[in-house]
N, C-alpha and C. Protein backbone atom coordinates (compact mmCIF):
# COMPACT_ATOMS: atom_id res chain seq x y z
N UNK A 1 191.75 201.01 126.98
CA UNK A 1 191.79 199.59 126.72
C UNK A 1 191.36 198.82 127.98
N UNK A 2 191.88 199.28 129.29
CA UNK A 2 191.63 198.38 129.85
C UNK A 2 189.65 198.64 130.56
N UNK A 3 189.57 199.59 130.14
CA UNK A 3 187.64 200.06 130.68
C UNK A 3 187.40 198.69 129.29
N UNK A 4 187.79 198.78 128.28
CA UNK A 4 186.91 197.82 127.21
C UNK A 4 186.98 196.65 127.56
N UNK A 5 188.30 196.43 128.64
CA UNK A 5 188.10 194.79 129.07
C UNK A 5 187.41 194.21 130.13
N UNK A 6 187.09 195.70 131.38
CA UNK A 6 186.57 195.33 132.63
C UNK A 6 185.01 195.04 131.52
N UNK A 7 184.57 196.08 130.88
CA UNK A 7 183.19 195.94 130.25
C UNK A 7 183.26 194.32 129.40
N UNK A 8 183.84 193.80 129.22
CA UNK A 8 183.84 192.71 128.68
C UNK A 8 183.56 191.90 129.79
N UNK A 9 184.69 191.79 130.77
CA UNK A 9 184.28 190.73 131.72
C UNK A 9 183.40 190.85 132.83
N UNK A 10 182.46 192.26 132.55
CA UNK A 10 181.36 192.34 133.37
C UNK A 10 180.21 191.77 132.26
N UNK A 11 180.06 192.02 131.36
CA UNK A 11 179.18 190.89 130.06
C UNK A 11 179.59 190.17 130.06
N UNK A 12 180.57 189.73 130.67
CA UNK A 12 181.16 187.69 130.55
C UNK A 12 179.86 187.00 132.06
N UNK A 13 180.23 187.85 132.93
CA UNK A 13 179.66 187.21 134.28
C UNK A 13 178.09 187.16 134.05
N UNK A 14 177.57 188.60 133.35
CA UNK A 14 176.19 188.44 133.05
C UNK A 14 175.53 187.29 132.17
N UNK A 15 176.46 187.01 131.28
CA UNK A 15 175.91 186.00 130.74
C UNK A 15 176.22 184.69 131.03
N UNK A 16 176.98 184.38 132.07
CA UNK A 16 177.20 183.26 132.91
C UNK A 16 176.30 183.04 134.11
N UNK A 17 176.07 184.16 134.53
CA UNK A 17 174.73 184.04 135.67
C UNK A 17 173.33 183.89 134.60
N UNK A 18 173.38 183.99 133.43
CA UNK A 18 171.91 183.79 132.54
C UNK A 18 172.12 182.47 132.00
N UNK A 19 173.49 182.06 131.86
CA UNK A 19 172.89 180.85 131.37
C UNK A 19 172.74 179.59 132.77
N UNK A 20 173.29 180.15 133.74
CA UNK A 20 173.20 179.39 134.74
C UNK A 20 171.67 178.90 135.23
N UNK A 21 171.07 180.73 134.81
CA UNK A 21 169.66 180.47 135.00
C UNK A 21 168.92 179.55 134.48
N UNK A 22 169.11 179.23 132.88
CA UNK A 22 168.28 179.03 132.03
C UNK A 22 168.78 177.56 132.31
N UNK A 23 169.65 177.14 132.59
CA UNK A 23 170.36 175.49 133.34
C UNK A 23 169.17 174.98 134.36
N UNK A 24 169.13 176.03 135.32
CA UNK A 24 168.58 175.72 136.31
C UNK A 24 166.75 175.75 135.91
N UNK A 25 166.32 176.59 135.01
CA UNK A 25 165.16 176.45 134.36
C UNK A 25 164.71 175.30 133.74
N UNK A 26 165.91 174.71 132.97
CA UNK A 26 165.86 173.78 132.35
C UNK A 26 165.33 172.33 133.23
N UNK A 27 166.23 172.29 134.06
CA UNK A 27 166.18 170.87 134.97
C UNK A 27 164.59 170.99 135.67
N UNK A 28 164.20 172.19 136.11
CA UNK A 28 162.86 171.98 136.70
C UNK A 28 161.87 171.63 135.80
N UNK A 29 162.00 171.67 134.25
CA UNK A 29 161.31 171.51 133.24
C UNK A 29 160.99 170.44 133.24
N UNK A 30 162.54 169.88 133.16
CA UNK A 30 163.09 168.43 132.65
C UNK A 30 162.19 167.41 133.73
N UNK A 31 162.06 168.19 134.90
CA UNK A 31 161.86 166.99 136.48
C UNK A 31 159.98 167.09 136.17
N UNK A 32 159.41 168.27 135.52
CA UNK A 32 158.29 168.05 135.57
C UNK A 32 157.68 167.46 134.72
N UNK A 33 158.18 167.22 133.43
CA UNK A 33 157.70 166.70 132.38
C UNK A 33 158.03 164.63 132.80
N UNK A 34 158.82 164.59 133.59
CA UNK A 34 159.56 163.62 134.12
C UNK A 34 158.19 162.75 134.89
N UNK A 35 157.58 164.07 135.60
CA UNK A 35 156.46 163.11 136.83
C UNK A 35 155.41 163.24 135.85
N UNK A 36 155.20 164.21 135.12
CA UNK A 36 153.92 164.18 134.07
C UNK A 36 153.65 162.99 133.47
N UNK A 37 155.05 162.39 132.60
CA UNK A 37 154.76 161.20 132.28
C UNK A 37 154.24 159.99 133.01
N UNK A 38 155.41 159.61 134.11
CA UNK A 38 154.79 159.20 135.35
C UNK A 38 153.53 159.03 135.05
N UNK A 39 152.56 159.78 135.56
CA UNK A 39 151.29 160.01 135.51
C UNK A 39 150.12 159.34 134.78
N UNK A 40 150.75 160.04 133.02
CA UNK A 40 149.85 159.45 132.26
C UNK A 40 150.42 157.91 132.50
N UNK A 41 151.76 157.53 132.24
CA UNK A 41 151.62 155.80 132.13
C UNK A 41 150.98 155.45 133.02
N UNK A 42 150.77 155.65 134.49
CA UNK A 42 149.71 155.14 135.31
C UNK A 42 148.54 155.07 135.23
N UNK A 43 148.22 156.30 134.62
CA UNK A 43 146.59 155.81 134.00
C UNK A 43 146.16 155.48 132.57
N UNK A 44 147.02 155.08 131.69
CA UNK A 44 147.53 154.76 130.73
C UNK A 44 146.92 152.80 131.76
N UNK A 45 147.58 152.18 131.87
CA UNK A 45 147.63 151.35 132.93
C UNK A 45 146.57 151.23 133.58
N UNK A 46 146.25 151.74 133.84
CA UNK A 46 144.63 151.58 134.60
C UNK A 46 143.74 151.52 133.63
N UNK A 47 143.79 152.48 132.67
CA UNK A 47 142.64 152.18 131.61
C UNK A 47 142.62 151.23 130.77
N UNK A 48 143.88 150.45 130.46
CA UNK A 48 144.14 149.25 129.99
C UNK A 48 143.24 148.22 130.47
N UNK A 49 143.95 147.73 132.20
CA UNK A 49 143.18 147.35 132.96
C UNK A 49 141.61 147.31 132.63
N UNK A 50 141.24 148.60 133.04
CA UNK A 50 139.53 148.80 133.20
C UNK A 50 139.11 148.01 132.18
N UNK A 51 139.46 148.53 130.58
CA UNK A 51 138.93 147.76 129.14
C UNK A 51 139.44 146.21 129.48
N UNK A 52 140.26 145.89 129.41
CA UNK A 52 140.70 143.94 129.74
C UNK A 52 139.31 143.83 130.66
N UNK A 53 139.11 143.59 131.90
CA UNK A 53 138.38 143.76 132.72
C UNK A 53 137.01 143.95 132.12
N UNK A 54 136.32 144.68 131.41
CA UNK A 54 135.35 144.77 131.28
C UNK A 54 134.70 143.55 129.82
N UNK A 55 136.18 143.46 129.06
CA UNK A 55 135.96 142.36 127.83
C UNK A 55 135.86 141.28 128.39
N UNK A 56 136.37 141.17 129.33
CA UNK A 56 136.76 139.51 129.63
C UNK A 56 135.23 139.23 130.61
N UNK A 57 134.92 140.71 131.13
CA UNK A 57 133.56 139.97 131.70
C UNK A 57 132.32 139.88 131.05
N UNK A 58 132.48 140.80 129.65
CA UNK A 58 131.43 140.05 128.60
C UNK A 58 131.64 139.10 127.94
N UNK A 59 132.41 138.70 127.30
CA UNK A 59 132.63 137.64 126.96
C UNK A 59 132.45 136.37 127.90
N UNK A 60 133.14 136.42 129.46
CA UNK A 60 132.39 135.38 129.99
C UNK A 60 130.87 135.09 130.29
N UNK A 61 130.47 136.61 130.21
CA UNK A 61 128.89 136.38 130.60
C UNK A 61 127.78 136.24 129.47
N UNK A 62 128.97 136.08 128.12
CA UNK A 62 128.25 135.40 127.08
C UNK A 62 128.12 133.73 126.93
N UNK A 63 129.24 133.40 127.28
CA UNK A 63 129.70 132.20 127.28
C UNK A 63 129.04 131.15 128.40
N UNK A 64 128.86 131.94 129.58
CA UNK A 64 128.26 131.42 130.64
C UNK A 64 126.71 131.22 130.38
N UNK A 65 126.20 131.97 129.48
CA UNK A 65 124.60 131.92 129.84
C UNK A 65 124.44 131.33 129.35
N UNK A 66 124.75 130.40 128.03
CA UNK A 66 124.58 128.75 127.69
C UNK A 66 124.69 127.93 127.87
């Protein structure tokens, strides 16, 4: 009985150091998908920009040449 319990609480620790892992897997996931976004909204943002920017200067340089 008591070998069936050390074997238990040696599969208790193993799977406490795996899920610890998969915790710690998790958060680096979490932090990269985090700056990824980041990212696109910035150029998300810029390309906004660029198109505004490029309408507004045809349209004035329609408006202007009359």
């Amino acid at each position: 009985m008591a070998h069936l319990e050390g074997a238990f609480e040696q599969f208790g620790r193993s799977l406490a150091s795996i899920d610890g892992r998969f915790d710690s897997l998790d958060r680096k996931i979490d932090l990269r998908f985090d700056r990824l976004d980041q990212k696109i909204d910035q150029r998300l943002m810029w390309t906004i920009g660029v198109v505004l920017s490029t309408w507004l200067t045809t349209i004035l340089a329609v408006f202007l040449r009359t």
